[in-house]
C-alpha atoms as a PDB file:
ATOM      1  CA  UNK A   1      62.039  15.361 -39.138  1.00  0.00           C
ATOM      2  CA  UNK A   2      58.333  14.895 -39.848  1.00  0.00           C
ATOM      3  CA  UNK A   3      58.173  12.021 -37.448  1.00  0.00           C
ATOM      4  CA  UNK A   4      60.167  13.718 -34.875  1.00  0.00           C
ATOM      5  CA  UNK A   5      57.820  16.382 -34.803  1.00  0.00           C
ATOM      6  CA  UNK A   6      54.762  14.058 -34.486  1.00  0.00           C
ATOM      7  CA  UNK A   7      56.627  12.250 -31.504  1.00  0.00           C
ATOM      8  CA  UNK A   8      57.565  15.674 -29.181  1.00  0.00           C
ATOM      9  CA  UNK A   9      53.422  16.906 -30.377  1.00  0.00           C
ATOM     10  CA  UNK A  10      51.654  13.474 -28.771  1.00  0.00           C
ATOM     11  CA  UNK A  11      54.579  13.844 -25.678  1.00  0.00           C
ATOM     12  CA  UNK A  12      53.266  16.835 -25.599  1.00  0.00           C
ATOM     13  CA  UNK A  13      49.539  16.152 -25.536  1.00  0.00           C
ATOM     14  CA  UNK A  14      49.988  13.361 -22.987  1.00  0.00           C
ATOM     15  CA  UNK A  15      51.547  15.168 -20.501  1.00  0.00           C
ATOM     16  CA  UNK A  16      49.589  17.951 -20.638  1.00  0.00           C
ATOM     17  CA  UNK A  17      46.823  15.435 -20.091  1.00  0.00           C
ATOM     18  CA  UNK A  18      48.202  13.783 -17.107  1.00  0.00           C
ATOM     19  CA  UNK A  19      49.174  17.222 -15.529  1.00  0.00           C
ATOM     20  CA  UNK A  20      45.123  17.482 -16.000  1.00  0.00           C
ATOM     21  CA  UNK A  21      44.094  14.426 -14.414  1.00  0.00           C
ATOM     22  CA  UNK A  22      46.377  14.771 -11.473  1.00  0.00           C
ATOM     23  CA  UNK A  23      45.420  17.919 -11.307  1.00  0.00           C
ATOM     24  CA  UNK A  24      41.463  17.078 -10.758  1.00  0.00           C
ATOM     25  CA  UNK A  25      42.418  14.005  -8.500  1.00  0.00           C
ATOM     26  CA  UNK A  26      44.103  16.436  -6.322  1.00  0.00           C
ATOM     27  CA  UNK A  27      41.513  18.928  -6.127  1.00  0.00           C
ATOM     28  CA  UNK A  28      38.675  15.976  -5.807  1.00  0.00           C
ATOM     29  CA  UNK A  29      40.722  14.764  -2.631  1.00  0.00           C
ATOM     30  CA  UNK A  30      41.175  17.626  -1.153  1.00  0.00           C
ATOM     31  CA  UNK A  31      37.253  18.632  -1.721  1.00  0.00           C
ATOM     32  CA  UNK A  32      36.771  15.203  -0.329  1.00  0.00           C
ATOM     33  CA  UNK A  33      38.892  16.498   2.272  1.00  0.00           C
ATOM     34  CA  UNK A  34      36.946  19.409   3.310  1.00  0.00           C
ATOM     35  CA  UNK A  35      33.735  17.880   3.773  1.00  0.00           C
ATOM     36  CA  UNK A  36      32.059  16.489   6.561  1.00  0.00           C
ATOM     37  CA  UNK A  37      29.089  13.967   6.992  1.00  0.00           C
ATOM     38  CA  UNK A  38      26.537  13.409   9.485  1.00  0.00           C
ATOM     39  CA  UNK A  39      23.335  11.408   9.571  1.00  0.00           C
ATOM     40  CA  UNK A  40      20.032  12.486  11.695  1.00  0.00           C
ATOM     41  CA  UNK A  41      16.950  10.762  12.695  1.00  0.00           C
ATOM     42  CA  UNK A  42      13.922  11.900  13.323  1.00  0.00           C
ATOM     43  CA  UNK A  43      10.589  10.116  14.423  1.00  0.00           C
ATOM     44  CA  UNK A  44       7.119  11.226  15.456  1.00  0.00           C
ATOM     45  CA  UNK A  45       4.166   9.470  16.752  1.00  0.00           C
ATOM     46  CA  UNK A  46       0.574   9.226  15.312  1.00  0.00           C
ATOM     47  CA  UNK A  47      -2.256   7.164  16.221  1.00  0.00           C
ATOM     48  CA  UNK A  48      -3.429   4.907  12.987  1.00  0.00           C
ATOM     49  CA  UNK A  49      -6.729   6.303  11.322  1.00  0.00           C
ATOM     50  CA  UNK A  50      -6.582   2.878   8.699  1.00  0.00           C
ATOM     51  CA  UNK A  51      -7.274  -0.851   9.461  1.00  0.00           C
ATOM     52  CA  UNK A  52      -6.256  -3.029   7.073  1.00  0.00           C
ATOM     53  CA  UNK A  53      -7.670  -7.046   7.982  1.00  0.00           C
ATOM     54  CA  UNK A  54      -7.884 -10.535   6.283  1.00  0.00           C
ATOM     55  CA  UNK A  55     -11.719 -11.862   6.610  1.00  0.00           C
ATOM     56  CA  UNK A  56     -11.469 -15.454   4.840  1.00  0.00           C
ATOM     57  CA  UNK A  57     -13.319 -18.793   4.540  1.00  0.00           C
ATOM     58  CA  UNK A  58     -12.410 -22.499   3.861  1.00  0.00           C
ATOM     59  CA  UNK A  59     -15.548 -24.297   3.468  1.00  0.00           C
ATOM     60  CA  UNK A  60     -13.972 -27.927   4.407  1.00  0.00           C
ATOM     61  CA  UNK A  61     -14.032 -30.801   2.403  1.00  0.00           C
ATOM     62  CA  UNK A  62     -16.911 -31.450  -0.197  1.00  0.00           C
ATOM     63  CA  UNK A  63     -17.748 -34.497  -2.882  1.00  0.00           C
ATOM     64  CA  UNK A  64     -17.769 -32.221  -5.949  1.00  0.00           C
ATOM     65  CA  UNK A  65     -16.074 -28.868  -6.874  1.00  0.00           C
ATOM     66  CA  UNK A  66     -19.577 -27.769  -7.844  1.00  0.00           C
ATOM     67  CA  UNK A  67     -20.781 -28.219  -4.162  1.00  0.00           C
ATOM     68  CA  UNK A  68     -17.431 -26.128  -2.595  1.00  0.00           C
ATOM     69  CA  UNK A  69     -18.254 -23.667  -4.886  1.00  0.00           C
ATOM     70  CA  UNK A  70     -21.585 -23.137  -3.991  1.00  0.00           C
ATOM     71  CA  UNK A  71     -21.081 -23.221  -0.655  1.00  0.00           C
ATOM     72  CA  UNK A  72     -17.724 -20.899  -0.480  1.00  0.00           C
ATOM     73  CA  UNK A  73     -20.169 -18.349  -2.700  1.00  0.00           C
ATOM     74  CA  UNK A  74     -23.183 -18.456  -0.191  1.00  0.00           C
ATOM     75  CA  UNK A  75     -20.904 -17.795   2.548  1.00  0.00           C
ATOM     76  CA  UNK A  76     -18.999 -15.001   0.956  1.00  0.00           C
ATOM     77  CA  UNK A  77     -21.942 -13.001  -0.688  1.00  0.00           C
ATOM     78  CA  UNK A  78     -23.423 -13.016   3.141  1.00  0.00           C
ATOM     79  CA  UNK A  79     -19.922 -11.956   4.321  1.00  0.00           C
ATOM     80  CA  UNK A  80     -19.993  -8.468   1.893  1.00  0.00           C
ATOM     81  CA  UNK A  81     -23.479  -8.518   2.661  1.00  0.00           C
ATOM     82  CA  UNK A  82     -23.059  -8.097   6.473  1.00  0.00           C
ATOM     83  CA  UNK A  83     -19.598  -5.871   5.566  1.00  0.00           C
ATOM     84  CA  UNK A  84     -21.956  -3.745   3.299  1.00  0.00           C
ATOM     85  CA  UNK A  85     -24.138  -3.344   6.730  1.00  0.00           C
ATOM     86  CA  UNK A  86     -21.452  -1.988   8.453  1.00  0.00           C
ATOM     87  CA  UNK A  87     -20.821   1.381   5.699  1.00  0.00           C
ATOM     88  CA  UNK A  88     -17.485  -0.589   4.248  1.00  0.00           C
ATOM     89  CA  UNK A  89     -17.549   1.064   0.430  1.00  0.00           C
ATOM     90  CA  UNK A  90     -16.818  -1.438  -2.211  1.00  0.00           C
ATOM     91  CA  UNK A  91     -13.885   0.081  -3.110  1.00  0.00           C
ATOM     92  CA  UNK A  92     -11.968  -1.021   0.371  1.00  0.00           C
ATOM     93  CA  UNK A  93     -13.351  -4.672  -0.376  1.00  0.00           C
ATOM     94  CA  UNK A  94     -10.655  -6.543  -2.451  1.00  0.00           C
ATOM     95  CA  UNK A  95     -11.081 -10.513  -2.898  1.00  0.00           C
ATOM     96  CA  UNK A  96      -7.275 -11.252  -2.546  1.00  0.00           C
ATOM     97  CA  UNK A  97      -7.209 -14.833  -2.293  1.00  0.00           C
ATOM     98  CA  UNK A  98      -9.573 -17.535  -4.147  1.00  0.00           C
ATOM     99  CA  UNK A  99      -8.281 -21.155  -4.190  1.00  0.00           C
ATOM    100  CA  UNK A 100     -10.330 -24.326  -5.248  1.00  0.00           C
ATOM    101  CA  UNK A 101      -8.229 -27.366  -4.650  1.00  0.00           C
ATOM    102  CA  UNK A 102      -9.028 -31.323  -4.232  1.00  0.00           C
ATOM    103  CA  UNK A 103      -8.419 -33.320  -0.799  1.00  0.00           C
ATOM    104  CA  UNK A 104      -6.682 -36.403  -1.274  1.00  0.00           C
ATOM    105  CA  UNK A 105      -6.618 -38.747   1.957  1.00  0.00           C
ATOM    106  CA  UNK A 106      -3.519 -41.816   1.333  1.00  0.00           C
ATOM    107  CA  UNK A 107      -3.827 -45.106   3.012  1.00  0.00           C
ATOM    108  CA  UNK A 108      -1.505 -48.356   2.650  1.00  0.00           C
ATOM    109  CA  UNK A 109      -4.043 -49.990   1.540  1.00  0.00           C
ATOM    110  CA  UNK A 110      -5.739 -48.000  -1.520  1.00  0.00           C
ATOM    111  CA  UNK A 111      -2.737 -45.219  -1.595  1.00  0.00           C
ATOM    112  CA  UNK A 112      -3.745 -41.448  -3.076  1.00  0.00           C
ATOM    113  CA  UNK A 113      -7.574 -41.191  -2.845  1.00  0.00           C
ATOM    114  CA  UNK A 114     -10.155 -38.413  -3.882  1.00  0.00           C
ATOM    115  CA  UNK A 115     -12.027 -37.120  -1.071  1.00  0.00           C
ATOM    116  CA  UNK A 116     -13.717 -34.101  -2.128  1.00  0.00           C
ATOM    117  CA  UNK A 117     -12.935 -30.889  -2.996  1.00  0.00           C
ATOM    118  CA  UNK A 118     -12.430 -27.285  -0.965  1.00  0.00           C
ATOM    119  CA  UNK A 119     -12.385 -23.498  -1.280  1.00  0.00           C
ATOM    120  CA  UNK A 120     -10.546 -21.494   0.863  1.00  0.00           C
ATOM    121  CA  UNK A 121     -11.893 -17.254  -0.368  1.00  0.00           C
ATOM    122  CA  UNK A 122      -9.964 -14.345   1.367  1.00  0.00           C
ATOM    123  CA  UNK A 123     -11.531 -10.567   1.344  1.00  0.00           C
ATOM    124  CA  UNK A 124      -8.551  -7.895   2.182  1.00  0.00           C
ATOM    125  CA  UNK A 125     -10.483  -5.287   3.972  1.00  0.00           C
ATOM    126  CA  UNK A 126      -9.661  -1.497   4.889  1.00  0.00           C
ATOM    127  CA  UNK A 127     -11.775   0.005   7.554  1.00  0.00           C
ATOM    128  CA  UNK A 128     -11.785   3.803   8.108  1.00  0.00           C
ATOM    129  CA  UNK A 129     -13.756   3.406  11.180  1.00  0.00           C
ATOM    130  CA  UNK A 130     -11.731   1.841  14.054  1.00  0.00           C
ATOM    131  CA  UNK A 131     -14.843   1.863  16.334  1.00  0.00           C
ATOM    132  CA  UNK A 132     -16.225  -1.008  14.064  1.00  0.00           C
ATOM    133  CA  UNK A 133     -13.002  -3.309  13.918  1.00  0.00           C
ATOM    134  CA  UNK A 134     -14.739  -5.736  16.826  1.00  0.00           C
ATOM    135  CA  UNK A 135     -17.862  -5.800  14.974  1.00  0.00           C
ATOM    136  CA  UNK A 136     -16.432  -6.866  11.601  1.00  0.00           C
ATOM    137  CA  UNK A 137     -14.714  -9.734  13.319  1.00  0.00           C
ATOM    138  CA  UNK A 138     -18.217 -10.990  15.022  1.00  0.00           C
ATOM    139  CA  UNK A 139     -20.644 -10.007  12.179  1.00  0.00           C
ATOM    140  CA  UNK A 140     -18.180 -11.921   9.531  1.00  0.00           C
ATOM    141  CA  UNK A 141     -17.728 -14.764  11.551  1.00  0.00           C
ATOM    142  CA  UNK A 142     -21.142 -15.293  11.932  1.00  0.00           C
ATOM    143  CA  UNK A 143     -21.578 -15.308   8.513  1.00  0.00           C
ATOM    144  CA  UNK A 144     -19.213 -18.224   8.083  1.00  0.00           C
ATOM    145  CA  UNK A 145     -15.673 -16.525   8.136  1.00  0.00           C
ATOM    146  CA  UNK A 146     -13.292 -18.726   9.672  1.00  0.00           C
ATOM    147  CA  UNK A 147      -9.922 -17.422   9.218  1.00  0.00           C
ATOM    148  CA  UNK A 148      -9.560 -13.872  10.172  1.00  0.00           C
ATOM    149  CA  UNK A 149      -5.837 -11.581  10.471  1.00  0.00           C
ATOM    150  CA  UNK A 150      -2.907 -10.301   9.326  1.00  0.00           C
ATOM    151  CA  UNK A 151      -4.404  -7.263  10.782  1.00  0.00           C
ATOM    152  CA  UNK A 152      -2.324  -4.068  10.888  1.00  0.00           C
ATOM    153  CA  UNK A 153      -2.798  -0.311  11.693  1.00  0.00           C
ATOM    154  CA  UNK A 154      -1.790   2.783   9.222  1.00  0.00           C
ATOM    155  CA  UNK A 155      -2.172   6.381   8.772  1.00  0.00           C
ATOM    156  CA  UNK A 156      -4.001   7.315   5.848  1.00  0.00           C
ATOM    157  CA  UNK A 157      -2.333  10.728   4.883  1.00  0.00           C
ATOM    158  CA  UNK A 158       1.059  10.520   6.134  1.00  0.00           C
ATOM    159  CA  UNK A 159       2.700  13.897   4.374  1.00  0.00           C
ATOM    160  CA  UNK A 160       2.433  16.207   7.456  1.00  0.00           C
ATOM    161  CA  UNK A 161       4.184  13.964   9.721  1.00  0.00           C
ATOM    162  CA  UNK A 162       6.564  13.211   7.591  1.00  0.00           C
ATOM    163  CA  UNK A 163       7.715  16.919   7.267  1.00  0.00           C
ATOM    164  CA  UNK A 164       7.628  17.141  10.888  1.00  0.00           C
ATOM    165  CA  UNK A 165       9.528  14.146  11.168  1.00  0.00           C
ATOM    166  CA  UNK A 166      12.009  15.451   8.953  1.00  0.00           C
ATOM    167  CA  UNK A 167      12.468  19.078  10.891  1.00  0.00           C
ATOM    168  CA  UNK A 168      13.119  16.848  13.583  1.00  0.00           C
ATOM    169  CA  UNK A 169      15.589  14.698  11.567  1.00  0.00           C
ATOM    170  CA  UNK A 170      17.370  18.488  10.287  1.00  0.00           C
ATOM    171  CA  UNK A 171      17.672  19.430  13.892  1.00  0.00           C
ATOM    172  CA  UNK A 172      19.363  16.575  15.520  1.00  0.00           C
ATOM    173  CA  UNK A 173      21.950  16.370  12.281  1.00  0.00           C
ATOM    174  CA  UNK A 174      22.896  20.191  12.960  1.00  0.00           C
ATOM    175  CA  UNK A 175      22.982  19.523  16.824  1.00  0.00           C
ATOM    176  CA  UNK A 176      25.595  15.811  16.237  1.00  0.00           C
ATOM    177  CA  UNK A 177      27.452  18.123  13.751  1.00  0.00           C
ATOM    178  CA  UNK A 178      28.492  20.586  16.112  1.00  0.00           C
ATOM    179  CA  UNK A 179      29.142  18.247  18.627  1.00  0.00           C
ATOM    180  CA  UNK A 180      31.569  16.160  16.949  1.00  0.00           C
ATOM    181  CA  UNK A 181      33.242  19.734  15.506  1.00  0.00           C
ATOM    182  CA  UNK A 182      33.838  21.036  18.885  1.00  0.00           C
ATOM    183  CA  UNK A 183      35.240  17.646  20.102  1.00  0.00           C
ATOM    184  CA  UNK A 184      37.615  17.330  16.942  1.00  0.00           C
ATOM    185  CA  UNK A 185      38.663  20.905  16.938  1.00  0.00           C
ATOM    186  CA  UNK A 186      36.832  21.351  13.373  1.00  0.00           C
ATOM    187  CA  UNK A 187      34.901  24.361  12.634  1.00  0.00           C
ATOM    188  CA  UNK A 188      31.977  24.130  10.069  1.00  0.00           C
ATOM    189  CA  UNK A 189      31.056  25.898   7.279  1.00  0.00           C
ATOM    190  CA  UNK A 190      27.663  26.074   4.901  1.00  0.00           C
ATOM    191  CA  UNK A 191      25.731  23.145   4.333  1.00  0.00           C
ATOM    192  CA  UNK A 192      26.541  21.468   1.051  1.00  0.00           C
ATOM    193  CA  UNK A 193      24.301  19.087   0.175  1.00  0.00           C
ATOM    194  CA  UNK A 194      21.125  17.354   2.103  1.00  0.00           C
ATOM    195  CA  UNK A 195      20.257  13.877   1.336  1.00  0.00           C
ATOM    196  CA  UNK A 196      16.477  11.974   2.962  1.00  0.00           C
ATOM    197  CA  UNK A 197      16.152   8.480   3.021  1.00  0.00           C
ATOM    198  CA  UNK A 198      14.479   7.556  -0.440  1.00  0.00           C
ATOM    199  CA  UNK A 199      11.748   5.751   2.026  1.00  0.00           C
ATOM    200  CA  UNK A 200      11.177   6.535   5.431  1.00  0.00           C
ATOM    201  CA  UNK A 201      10.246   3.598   7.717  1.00  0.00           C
ATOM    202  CA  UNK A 202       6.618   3.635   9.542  1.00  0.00           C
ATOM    203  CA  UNK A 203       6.162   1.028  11.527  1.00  0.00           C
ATOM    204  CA  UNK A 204       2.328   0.555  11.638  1.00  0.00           C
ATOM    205  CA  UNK A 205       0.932  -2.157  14.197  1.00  0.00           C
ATOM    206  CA  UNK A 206       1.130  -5.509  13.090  1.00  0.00           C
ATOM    207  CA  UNK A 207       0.249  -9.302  13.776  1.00  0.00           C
ATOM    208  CA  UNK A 208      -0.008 -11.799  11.552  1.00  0.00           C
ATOM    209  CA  UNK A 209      -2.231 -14.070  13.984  1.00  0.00           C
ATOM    210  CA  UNK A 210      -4.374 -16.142  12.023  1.00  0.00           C
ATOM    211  CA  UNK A 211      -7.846 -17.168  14.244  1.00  0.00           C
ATOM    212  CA  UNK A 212      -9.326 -20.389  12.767  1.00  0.00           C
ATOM    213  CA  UNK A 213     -12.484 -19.761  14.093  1.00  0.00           C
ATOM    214  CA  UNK A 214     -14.412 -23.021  12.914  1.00  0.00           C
ATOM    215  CA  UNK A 215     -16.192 -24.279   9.901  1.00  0.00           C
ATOM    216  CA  UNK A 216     -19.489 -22.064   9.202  1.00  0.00           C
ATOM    217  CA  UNK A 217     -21.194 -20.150  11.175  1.00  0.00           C
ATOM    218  CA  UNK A 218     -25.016 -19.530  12.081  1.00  0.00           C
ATOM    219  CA  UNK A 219     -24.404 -19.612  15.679  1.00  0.00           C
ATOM    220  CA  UNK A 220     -25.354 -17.407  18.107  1.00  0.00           C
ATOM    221  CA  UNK A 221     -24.512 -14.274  18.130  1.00  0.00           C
ATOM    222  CA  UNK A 222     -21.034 -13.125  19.097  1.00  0.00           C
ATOM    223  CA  UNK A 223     -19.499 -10.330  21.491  1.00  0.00           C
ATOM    224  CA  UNK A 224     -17.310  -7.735  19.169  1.00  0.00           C
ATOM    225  CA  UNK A 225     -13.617  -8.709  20.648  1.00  0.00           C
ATOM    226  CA  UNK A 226     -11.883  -5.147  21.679  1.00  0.00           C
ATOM    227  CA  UNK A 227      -8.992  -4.254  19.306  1.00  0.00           C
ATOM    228  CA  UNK A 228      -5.819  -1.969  20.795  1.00  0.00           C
ATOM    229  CA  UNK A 229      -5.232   0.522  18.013  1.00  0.00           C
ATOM    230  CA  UNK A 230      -2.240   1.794  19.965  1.00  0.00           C
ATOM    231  CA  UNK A 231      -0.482   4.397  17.339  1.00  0.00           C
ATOM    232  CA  UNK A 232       2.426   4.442  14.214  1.00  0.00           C
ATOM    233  CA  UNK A 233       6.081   5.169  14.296  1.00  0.00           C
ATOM    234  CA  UNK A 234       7.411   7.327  11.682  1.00  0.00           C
ATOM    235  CA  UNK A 235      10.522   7.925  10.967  1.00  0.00           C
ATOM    236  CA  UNK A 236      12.559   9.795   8.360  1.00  0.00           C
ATOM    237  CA  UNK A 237      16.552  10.045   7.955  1.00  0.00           C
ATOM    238  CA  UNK A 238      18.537  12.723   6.912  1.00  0.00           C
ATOM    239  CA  UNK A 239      22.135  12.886   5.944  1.00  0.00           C
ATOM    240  CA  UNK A 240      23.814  16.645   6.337  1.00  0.00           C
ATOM    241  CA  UNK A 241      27.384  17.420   4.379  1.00  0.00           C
ATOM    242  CA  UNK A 242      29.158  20.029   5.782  1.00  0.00           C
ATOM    243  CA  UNK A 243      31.988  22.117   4.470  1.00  0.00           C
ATOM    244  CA  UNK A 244      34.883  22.099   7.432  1.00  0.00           C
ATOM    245  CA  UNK A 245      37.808  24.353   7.487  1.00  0.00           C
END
C-alpha cells in the first residue's frame, strides 16, 4: 500500500510538472508571438579633428650593428627634434616599431653571406593640428625619414555625434516599424525593449600608402605636400521590439 502511495505521489508530481512546462512554452511562444523587431540606422558626418601617421626610417645596410645603431639614433633624435619644432607633445610621440636585423646577400658560389646590418625605427604620431600634416611629412623627411603612412583621420571626442547618430537611428526604426505594420495589417503597441550596436562603426579616412622616400636626407628643402582631410562617417544601429496586437 506504502508503495502504491509513493507511485500515484511522483505521478502526481510529474504531471503537475509537465502541465508547468507546457504551460511556460506556451506562454513563451505566444509572447514570442506578439512581438515585433525592427533594426534602424543612423549616420552623421563630421570632419576629423585627429591625424594619426607612421614617420619611420631604415638606415640601409651597414658593416656592424654598432654603426646601424648609431646611425638609426642620429636620424631619429633629429626626427623628434624637428617634430618637437612643430608643438607635437611627447605624449602623441610613440616609437611603435624598432627592428635591428642582419643582411645576408647568397651567391652560388660562397652561399649565405654577412653583409651588414640594418635598423628600420617607426614613430606613430597623432597630430591635433591638421594645418601642419604637410609640414611633418617635409620637415621629417628631411631629417632622414624614409618611410612615411598608414595615415588616417579621426574625431577626437566622438560622444555627441554618437547620440545624434543614435536619435537618428530611433527615428528611422519607428518610421520602418510603422511601415511594415500598415502593410501587414499589424497594429503596434509600446516599445519593449531597445538594443544599440555594442560598437558603432566610424569609418575615419584611411590609406595605408607607404612612401619610400629614399635613404637619408639633408637635401634641400622640401614643399609641405597638401593632405585632403575630407571628414568621418559615424554610424550607430539600433534594434526596436515592438509589442503587436
Amino acid at each position: 500500500m506504502q508503495k502504491t502511495h509513493t507511485f500515484l505521489a511522483t505521478l502526481v508530481i510529474l504531471v503537475v510538472g509537465a502541465i508547468v512546462i507546457v504551460s511556460l512554452i506556451t506562454t513563451n511562444k505566444i509572447n514570442n508571438q506578439d512581438r515585433f523587431s525592427v533594426v534602424g540606422s543612423g549616420t552623421v558626418y563630421a570632419k576629423a579633428d585627429i591625424a594619426n601617421i607612421n614617420v619611420g626610417l631604415k638606415t640601409g645596410a651597414k658593416k656592424t650593428a654598432a654603426e646601424a645603431t648609431k646611425d638609426s639614433t642620429a636620424k631619429m633624435n633629429s626626427i623628434i627634434a624637428e617634430l618637437k619644432k612643430l608643438k607635437i607633445d611627447d605624449k602623441d610621440i610613440k616609437t611603435s616599431d624598432y627592428n635591428l636585423n642582419p643582411i645576408y646577400n647568397w651567391t652560388n658560389n660562397k652561399g649565405q653571406e654577412l653583409i651588414g646590418y640594418e635598423v628600420t625605427q617607426t614613430l606613430t604620431l597623432k597630430i591635433r593640428d591638421l594645418n601642419i600634416i604637410g609640414d611633418v611629412i617635409a620637415k621629417t623627411t628631411e631629417q632622414g625619414a624614409n618611410q612615411i603612412g598608414n595615415i588616417n583621420f579621426t574625431i577626437d571626442d566622438e560622444y555627441a555625434l554618437k547620440n545624434q547618430a543614435r536619435e537618428l537611428a530611433i527615428q528611422k526604426a519607428k518610421e520602418k516599424a510603422q511601415m511594415i505594420a500598415d502593410q501587414a495589417g499589424m497594429t503596434l503597441g509600446a516599445v519593449k525593449t531597445v538594443t544599440e550596436n555594442a560598437n558603432p562603426i566610424v569609418y575615419p579616412m584611411y590609406s595605408n600608402t607607404k612612401m619610400e622616400l629614399g635613404m637619408g636626407g639633408g637635401g634641400d628643402a622640401l614643399t609641405s605636400p597638401t593632405v585632403q582631410t575630407g571628414q568621418n562617417e559615424i554610424k550607430v544601429d539600433v534594434t526596436l521590439v515592438y509589442e503587436v496586437k
